[in-house]
C-alpha atoms as a PDB file:
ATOM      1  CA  UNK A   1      -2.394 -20.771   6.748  1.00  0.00           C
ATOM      2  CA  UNK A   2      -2.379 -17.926   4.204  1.00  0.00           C
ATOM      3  CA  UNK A   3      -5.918 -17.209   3.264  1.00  0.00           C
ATOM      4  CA  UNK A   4      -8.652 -14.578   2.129  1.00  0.00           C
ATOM      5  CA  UNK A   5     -10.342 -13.065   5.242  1.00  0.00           C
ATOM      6  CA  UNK A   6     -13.791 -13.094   3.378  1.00  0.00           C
ATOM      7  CA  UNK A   7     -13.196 -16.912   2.548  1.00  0.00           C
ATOM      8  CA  UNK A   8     -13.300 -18.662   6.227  1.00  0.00           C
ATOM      9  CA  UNK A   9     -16.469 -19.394   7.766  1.00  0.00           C
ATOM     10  CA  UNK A  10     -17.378 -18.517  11.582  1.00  0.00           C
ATOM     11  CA  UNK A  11     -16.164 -21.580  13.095  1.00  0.00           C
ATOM     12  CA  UNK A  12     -13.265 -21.596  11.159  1.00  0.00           C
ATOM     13  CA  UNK A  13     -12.636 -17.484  12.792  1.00  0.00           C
ATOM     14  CA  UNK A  14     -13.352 -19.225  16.251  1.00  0.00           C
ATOM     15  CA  UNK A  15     -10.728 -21.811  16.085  1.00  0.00           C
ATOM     16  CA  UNK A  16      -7.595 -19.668  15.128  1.00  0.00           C
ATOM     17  CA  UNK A  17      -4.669 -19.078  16.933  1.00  0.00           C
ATOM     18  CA  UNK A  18      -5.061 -15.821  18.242  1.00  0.00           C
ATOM     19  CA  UNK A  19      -1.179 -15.739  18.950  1.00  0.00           C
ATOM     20  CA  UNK A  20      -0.364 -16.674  15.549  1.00  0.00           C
ATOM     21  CA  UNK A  21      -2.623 -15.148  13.330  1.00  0.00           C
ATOM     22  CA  UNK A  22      -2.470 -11.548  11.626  1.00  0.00           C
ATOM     23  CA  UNK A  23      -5.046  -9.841   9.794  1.00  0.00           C
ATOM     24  CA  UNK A  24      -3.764  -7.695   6.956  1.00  0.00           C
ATOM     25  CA  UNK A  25      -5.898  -4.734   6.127  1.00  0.00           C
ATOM     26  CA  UNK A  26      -4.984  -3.069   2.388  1.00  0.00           C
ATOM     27  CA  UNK A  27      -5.977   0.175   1.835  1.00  0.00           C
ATOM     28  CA  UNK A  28      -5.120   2.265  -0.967  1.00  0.00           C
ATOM     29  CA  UNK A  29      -6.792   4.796  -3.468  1.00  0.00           C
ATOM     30  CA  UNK A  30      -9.093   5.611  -6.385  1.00  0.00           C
ATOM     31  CA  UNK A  31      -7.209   8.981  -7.968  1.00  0.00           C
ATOM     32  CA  UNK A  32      -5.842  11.050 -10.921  1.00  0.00           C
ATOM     33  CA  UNK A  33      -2.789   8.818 -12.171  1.00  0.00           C
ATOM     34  CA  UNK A  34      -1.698  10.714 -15.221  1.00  0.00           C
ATOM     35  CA  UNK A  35      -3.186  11.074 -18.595  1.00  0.00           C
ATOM     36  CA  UNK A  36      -1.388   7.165 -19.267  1.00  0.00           C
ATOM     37  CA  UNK A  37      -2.533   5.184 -16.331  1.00  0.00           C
ATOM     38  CA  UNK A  38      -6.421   4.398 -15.061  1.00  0.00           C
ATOM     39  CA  UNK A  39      -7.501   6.360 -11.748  1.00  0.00           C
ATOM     40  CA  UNK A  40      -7.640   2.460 -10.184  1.00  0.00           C
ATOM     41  CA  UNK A  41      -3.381   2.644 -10.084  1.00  0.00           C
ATOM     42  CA  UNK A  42      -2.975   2.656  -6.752  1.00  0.00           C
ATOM     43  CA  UNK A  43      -5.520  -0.673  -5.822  1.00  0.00           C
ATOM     44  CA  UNK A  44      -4.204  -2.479  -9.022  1.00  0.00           C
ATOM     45  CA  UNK A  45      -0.738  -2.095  -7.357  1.00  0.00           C
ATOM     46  CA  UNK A  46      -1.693  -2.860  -4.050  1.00  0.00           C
ATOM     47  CA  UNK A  47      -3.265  -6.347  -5.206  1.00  0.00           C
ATOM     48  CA  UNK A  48      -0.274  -6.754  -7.838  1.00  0.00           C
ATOM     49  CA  UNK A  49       1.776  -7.035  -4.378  1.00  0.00           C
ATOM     50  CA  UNK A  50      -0.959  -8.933  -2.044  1.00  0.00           C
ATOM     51  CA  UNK A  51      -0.856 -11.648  -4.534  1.00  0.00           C
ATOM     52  CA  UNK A  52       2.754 -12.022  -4.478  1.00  0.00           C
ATOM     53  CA  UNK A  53       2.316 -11.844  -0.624  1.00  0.00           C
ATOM     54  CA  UNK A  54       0.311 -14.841  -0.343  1.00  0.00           C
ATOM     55  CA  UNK A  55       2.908 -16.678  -2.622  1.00  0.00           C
ATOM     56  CA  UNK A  56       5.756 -16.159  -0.099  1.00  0.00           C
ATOM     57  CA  UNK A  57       6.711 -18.475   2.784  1.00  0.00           C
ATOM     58  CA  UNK A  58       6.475 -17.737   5.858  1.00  0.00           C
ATOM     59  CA  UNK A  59       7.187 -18.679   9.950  1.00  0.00           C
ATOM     60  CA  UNK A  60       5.125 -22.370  10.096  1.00  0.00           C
ATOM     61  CA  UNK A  61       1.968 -22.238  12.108  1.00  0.00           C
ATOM     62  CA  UNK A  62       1.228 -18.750  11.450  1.00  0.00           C
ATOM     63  CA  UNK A  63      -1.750 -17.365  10.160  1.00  0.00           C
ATOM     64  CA  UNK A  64      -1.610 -14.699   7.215  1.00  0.00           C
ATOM     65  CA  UNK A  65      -5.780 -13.532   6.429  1.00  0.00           C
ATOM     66  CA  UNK A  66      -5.574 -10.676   3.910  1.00  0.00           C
ATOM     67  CA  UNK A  67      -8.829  -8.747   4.647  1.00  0.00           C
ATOM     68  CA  UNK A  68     -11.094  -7.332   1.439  1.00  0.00           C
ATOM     69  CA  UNK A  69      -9.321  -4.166   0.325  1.00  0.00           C
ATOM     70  CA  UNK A  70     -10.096  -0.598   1.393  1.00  0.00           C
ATOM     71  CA  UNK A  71      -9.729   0.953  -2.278  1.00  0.00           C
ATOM     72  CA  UNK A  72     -10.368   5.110  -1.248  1.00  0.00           C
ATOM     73  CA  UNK A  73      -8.678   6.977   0.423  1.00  0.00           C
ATOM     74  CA  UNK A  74      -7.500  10.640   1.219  1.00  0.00           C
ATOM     75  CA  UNK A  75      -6.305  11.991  -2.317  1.00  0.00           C
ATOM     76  CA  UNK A  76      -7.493  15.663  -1.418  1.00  0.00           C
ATOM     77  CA  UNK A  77      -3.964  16.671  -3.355  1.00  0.00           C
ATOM     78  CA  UNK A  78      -5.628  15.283  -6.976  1.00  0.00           C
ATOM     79  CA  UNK A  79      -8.955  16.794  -6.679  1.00  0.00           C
ATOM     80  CA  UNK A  80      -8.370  19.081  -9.343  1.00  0.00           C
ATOM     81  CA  UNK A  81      -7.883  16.299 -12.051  1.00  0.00           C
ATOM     82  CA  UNK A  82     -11.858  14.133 -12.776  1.00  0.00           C
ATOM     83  CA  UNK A  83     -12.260  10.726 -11.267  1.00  0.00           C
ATOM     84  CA  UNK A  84     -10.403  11.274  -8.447  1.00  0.00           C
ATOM     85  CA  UNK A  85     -12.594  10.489  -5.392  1.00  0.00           C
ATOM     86  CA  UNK A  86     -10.892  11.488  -1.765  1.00  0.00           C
ATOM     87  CA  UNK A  87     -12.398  10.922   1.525  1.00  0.00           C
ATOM     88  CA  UNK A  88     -12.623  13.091   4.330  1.00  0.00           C
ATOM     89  CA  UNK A  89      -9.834  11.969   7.343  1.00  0.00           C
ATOM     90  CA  UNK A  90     -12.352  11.226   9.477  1.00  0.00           C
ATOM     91  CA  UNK A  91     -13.938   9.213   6.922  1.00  0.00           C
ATOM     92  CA  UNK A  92     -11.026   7.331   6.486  1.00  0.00           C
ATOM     93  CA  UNK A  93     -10.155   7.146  10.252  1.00  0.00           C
ATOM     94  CA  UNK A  94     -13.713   6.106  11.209  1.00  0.00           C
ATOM     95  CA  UNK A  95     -13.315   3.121   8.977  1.00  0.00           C
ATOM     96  CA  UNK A  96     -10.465   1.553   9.468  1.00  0.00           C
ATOM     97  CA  UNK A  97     -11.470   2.284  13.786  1.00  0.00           C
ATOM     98  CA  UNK A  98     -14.493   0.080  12.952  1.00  0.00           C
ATOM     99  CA  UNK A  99     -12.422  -2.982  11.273  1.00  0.00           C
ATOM    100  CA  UNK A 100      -9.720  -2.578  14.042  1.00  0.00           C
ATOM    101  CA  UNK A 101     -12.433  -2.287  16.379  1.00  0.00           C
ATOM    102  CA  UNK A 102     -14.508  -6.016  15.659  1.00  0.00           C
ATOM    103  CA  UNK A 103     -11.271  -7.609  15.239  1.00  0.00           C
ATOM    104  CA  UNK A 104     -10.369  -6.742  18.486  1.00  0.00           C
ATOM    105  CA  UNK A 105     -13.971  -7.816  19.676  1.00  0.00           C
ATOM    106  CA  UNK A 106     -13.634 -11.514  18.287  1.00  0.00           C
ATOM    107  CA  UNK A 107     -10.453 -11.503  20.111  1.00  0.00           C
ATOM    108  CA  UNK A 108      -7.454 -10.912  17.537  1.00  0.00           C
ATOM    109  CA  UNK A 109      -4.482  -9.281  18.583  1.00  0.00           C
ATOM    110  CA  UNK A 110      -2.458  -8.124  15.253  1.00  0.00           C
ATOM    111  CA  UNK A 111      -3.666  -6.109  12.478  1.00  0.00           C
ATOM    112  CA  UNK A 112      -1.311  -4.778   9.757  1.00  0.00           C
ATOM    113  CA  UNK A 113      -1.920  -1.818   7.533  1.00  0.00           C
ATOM    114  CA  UNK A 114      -0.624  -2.380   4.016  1.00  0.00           C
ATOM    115  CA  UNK A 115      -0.750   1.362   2.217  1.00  0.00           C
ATOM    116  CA  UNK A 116      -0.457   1.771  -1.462  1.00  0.00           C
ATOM    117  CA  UNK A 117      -1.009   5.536  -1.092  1.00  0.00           C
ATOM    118  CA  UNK A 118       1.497   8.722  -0.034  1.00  0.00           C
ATOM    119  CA  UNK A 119      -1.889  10.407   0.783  1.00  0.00           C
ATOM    120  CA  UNK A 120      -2.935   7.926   3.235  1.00  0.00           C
ATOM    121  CA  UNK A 121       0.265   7.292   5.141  1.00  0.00           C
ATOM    122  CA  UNK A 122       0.299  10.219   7.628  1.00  0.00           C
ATOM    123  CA  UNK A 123      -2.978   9.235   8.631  1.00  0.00           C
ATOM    124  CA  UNK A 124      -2.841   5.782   8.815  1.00  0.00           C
ATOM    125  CA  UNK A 125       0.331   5.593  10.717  1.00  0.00           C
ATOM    126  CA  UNK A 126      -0.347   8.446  12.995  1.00  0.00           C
ATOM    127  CA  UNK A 127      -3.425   6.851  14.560  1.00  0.00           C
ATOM    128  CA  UNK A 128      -2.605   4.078  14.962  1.00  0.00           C
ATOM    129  CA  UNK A 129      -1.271   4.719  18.149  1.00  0.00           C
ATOM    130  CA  UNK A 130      -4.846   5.696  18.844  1.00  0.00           C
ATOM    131  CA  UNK A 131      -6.146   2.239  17.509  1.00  0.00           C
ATOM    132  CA  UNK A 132      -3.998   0.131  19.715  1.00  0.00           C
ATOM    133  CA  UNK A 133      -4.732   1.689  22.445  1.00  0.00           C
ATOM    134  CA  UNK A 134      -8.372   2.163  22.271  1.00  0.00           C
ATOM    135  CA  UNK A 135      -9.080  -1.201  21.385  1.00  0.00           C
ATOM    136  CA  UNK A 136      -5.833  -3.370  22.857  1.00  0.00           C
ATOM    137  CA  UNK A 137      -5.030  -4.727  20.126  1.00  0.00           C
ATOM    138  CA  UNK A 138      -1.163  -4.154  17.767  1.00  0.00           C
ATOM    139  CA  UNK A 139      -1.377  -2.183  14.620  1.00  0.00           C
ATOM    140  CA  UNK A 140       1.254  -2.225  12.546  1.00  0.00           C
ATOM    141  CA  UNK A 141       2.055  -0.268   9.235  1.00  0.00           C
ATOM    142  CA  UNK A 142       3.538  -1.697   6.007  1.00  0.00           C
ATOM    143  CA  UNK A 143       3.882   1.208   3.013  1.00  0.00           C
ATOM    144  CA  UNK A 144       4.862   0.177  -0.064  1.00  0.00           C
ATOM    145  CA  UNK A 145       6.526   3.417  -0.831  1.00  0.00           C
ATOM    146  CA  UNK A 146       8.769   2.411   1.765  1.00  0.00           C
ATOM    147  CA  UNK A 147      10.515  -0.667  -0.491  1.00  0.00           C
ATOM    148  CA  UNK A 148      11.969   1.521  -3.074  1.00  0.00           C
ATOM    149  CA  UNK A 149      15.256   2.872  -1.561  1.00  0.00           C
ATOM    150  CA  UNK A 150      17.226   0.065  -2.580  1.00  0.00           C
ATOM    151  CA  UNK A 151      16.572  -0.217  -5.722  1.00  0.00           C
ATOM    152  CA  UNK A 152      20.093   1.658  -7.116  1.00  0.00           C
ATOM    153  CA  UNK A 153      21.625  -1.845  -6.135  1.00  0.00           C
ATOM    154  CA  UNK A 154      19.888  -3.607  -9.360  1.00  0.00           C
ATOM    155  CA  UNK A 155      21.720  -1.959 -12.865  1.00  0.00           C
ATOM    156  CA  UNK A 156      19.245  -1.394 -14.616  1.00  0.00           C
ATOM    157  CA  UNK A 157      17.326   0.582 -12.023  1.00  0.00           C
ATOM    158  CA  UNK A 158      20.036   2.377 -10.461  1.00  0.00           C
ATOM    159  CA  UNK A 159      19.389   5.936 -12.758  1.00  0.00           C
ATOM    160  CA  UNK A 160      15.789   5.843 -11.268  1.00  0.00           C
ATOM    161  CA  UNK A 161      15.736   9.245  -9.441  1.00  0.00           C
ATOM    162  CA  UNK A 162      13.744   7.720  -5.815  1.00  0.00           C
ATOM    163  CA  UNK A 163      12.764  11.366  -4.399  1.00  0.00           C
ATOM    164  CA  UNK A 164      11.668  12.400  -7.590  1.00  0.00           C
ATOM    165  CA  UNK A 165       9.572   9.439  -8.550  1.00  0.00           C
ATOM    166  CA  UNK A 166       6.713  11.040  -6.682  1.00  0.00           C
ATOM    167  CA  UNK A 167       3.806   9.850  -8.459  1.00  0.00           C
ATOM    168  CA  UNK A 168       2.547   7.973 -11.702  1.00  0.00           C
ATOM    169  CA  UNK A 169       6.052   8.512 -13.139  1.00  0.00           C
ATOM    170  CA  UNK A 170       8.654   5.413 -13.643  1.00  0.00           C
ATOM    171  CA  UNK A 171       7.965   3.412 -11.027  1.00  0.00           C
ATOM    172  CA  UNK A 172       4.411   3.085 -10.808  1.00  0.00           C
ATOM    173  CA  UNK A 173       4.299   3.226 -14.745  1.00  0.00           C
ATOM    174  CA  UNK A 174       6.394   0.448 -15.179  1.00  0.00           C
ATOM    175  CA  UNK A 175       4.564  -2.059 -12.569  1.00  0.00           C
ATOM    176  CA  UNK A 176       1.361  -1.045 -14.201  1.00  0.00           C
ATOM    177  CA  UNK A 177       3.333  -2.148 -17.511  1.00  0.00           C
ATOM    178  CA  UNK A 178       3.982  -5.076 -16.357  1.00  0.00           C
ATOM    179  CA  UNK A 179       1.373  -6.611 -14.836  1.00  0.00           C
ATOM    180  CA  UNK A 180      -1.552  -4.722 -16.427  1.00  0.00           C
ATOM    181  CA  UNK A 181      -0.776  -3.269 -19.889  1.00  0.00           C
ATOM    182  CA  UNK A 182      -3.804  -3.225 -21.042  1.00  0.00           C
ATOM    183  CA  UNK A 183      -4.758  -0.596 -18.877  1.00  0.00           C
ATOM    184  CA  UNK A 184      -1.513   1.686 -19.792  1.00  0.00           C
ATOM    185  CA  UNK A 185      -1.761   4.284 -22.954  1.00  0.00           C
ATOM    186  CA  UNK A 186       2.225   5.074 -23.119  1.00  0.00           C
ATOM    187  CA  UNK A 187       1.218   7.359 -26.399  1.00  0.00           C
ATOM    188  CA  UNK A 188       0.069   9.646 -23.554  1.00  0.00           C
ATOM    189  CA  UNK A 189       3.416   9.395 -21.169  1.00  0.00           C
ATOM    190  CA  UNK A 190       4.463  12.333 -19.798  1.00  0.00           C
ATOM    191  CA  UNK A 191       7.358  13.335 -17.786  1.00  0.00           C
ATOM    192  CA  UNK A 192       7.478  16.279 -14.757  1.00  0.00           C
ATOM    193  CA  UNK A 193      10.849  15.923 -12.828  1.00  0.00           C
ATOM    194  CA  UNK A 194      11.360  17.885  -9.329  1.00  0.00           C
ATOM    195  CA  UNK A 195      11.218  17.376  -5.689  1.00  0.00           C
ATOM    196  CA  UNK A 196       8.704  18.526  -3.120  1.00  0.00           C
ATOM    197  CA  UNK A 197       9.799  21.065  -0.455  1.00  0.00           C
ATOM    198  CA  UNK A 198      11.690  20.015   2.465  1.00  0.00           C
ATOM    199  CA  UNK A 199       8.610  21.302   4.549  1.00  0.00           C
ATOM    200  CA  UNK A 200       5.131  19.779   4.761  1.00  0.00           C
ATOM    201  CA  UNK A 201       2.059  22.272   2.932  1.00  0.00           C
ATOM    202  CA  UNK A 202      -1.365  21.437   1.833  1.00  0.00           C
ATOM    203  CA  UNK A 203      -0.321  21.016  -1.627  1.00  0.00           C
ATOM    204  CA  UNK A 204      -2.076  20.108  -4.829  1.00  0.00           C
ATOM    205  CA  UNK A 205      -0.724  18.278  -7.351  1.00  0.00           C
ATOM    206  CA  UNK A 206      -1.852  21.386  -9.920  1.00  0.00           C
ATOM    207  CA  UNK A 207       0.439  23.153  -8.592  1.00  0.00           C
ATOM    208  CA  UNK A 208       3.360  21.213 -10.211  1.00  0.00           C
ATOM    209  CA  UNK A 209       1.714  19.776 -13.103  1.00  0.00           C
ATOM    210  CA  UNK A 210      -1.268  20.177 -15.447  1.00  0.00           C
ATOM    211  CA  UNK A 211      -0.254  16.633 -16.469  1.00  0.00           C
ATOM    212  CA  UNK A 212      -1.053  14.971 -13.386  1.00  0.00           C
ATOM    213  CA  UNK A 213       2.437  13.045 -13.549  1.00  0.00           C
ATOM    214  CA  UNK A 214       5.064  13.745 -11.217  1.00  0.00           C
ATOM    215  CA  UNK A 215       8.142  11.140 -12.379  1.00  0.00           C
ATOM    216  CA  UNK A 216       9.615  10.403 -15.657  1.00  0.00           C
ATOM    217  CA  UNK A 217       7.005   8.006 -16.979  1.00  0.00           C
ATOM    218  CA  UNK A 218       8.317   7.882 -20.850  1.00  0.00           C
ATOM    219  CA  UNK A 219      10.921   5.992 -19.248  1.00  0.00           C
ATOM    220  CA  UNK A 220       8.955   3.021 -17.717  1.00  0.00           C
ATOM    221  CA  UNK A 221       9.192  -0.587 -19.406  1.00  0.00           C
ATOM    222  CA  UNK A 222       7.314  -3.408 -18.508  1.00  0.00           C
ATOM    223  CA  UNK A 223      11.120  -4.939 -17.987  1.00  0.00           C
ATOM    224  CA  UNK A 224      11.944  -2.870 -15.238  1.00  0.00           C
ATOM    225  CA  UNK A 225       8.619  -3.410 -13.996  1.00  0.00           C
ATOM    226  CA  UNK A 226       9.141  -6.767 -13.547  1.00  0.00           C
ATOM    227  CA  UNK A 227      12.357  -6.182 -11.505  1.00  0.00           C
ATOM    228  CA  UNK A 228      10.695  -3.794  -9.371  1.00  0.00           C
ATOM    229  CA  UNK A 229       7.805  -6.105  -8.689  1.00  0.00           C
ATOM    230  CA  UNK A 230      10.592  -8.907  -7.638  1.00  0.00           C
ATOM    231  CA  UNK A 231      12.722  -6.728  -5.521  1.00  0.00           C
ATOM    232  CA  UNK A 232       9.452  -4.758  -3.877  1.00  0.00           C
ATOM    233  CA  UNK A 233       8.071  -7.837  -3.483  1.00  0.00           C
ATOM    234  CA  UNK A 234      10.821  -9.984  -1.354  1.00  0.00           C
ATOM    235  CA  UNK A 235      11.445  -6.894   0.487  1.00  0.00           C
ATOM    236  CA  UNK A 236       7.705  -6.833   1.937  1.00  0.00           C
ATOM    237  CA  UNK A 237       8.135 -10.749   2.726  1.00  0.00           C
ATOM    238  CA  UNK A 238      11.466 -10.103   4.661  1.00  0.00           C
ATOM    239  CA  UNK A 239       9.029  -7.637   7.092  1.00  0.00           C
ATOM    240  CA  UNK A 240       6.432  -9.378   7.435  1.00  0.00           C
ATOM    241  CA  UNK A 241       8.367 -12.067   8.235  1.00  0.00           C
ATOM    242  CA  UNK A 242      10.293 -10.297  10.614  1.00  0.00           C
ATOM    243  CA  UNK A 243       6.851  -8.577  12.232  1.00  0.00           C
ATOM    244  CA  UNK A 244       5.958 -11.619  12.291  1.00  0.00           C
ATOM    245  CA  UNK A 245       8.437 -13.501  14.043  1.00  0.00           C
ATOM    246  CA  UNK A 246       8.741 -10.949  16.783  1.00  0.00           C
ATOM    247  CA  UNK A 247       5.100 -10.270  17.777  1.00  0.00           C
ATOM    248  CA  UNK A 248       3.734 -14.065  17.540  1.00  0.00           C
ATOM    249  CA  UNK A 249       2.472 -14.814  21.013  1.00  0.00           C
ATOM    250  CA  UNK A 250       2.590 -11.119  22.509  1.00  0.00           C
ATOM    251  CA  UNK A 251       0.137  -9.962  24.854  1.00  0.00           C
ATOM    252  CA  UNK A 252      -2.912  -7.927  23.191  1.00  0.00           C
ATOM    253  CA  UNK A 253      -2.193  -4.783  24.751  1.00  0.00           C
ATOM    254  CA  UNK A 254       1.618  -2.824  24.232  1.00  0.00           C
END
């Protein structure tokens, strides 16, 4: 069964497979995407690629819930740009403890993280460590930033700079194209090409750009887009597939 969490009943919770079902947990952002793209990129991405998710096959008698969306997160780096809204990491970490927390209550054994946001991903996957063991229960991490490197393999994506593409630039422009393009003012594309340090610092985002873009998003298309969408898309099948596969029927606690 592939299903919306928030659509089952109580009963229905009661009778699942614990074994074979996984709760997946989106979370992304609300933030600063550019002077081109709606602060909403980020969640409009994530549930670009949830959709496709649910459209996929998968191993038979599995369960695949897809929990309501966590759409803020920790974009402290974009404060300095309106409409961004961050929350504090302990915020973020006390929520996400809670959800992991009843799951593991009504006895489920496998959550999965699906991150939309560079922001979120050192938290998210550092704890949760913590979460598992805390509550018993797997936690597992899926970030979409992840399923680029790969991309050179398709022609008329293989110029696409990956390190560079940092934020609101090509890649994200062109999804948005794509699947939302009403939301996407390309009269205001900008382009800000360079790579972060090869060290970790409490950067902001002002200090690279007064644009807010980091990428080349004149260059995004609703074609390439598309392609992205296809290849990002299969990519996050083939793992959950394979988390799947390898984790149906293990014991609650690691």
């Amino acid at each position: 069964m592939i299903a919306d969490y928030e659509t089952l009943s109580w009963p229905k919770f009661r009778d699942l497979d614990r074994d074979r079902t996984f709760l997946i947990l989106p979370v992304s952002s609300t933030e600063q995407n550019g002077p081109h793209l709606p602060v909403g990129t980020d969640d409009y991405i994530l549930q670009m690629f949830v959709s496709g998710l649910k459209d996929q096959e998968y191993e038979p008698d599995t369960n695949l819930l897809f929990m309501p969306r966590l759409s803020y997160g920790r974009s402290m780096e974009h404060m300095d740009f309106p409409g961004t809204v961050s929350l504090r990491p302990e915020t973020l970490i006390a929520q996400i403890d809670d959800i992991v927390g009843c799951a593991a209550e009504h006895g489920f054994r496998h959550v999965i993280l699906l991150n939309s946001h560079g922001g979120n991903t050192g938290i998210l996957f550092g704890v949760a460590q913590a979460w598992q063991k805390k509550h018993g229960i797997h936690v597992y991490g899926i970030d979409l930033s992840t399923l680029w490197p790969g991309i050179e393999a398709i022609p008329e994506l293989s110029h696409i700079p990956v390190p560079r593409e940092i934020h609101a630039g090509e890649i994200e422009t062109s999804l948005m194209l794509y699947r939302y393009p009403e939301l996407v003012d390309m009269t205001k594309a900008c382009t800000a090409m360079f790579e972060l340090p090869g060290w970790q610092t409490g950067w902001s985002t002002s200090d690279f750009t007064s644009d807010g873009v980091m990428g080349d998003a004149k260059a995004a298309t609703p074609e390439k887009g598309k392609l992205l969408y296809d290849f990002m898309t299969e990519k996050a099948a083939a793992v959950l597939r394979e988390l799947m596969a390898s984790n149906t029927g293990r014991p609650a606690r690691a």
